[in-house]
C-alpha atoms as a PDB file:
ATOM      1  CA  UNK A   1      -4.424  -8.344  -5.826  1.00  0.00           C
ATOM      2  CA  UNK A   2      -2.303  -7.831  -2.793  1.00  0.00           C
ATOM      3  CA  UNK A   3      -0.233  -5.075  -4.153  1.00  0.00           C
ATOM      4  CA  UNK A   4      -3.582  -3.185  -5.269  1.00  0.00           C
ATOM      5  CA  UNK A   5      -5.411  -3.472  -1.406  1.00  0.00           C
ATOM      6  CA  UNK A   6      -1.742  -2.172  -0.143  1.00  0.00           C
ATOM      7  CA  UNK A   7      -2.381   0.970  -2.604  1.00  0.00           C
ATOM      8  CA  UNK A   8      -5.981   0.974  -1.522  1.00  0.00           C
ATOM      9  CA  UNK A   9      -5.020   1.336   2.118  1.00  0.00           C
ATOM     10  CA  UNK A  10      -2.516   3.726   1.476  1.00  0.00           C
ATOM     11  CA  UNK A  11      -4.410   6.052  -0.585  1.00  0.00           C
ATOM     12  CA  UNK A  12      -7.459   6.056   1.833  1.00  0.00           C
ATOM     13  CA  UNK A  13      -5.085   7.157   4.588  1.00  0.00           C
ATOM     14  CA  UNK A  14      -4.133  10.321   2.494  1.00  0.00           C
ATOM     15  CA  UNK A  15      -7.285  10.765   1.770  1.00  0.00           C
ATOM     16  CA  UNK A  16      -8.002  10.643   5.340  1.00  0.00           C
ATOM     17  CA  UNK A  17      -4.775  13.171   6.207  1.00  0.00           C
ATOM     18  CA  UNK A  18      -5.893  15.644   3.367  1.00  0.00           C
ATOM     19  CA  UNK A  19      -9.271  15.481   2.060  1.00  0.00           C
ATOM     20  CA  UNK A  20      -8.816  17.512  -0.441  1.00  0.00           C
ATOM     21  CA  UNK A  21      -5.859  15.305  -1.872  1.00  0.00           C
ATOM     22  CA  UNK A  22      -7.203  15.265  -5.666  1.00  0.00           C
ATOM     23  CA  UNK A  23      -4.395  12.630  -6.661  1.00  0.00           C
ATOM     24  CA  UNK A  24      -5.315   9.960  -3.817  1.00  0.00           C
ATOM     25  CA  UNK A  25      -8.760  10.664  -4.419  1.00  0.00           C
ATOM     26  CA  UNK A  26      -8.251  10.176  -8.337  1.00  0.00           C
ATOM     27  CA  UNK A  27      -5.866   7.212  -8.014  1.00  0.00           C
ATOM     28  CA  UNK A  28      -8.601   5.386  -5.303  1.00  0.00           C
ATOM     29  CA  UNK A  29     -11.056   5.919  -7.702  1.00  0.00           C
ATOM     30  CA  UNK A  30      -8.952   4.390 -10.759  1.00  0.00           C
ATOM     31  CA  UNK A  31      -8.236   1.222  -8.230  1.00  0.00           C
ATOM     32  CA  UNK A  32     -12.605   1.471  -7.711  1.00  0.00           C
ATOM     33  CA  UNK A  33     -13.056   1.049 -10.968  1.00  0.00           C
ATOM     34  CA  UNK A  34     -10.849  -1.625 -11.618  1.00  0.00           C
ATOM     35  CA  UNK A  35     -12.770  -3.151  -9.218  1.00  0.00           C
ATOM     36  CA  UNK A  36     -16.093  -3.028 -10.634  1.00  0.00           C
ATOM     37  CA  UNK A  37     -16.593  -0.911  -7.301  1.00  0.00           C
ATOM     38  CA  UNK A  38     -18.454   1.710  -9.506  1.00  0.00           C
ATOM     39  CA  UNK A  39     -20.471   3.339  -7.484  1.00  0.00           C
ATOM     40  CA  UNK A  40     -17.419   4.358  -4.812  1.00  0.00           C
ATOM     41  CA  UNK A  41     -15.362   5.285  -7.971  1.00  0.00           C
ATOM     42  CA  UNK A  42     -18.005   7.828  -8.714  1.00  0.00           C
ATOM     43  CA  UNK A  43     -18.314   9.311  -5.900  1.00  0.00           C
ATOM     44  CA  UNK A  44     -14.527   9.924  -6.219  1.00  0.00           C
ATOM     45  CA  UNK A  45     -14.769  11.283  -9.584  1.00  0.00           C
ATOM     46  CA  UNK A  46     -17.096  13.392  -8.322  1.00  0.00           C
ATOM     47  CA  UNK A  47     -15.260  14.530  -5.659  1.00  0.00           C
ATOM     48  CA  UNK A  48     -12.085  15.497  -7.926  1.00  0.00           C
ATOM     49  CA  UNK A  49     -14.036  17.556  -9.982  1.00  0.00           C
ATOM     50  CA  UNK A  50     -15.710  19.366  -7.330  1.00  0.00           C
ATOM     51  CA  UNK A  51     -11.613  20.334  -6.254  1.00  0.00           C
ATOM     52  CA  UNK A  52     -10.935  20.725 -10.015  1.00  0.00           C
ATOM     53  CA  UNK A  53     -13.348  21.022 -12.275  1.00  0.00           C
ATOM     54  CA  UNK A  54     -11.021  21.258 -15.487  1.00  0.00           C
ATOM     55  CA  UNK A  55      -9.243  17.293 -14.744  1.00  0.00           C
ATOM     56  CA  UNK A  56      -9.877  15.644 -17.638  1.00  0.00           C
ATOM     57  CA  UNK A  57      -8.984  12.523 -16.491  1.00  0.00           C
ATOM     58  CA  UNK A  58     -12.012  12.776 -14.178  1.00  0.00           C
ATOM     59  CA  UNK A  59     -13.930  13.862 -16.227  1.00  0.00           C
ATOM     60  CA  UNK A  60     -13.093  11.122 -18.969  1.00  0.00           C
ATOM     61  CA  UNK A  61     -13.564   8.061 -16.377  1.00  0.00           C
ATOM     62  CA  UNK A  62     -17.245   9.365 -14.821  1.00  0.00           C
ATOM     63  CA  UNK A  63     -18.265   9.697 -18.223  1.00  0.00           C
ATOM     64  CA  UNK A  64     -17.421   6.191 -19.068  1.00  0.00           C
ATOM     65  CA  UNK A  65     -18.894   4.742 -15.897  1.00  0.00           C
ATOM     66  CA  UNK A  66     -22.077   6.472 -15.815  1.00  0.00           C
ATOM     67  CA  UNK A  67     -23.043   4.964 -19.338  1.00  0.00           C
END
């Protein structure tokens, strides 16, 4: 678990160094949802598409969690 808090930390301060960082904020969101922190990941996924509409990966991953 240690490693993925590490990653967590590390991707939030990206995130907070470039906003518009649409790996960190993808990669956060993957670690979310791991996490059964669902409602965070979405708001990532969200966020990703709003930057790039056409990530599938994104796309694929809010579509799962919003069943």
């Amino acid at each position: 678990m240690h490693d993925y808090e590490n990653a967590a930390i590390l991707l939030e301060k990206a995130i907070e160094l470039d906003p518009n960082n649409v790996k960190a904020l993808y990669n956060l969101g993957v670690l979310y949802a791991k996490f059964n922190q669902t409602e965070e990941a979405v708001e990532l996924f969200k966020r990703v598409l709003e930057l790039e509409p056409k990530h599938e990966g994104a796309r694929k991953v809010l579509i799962e969690l919003e069943k």
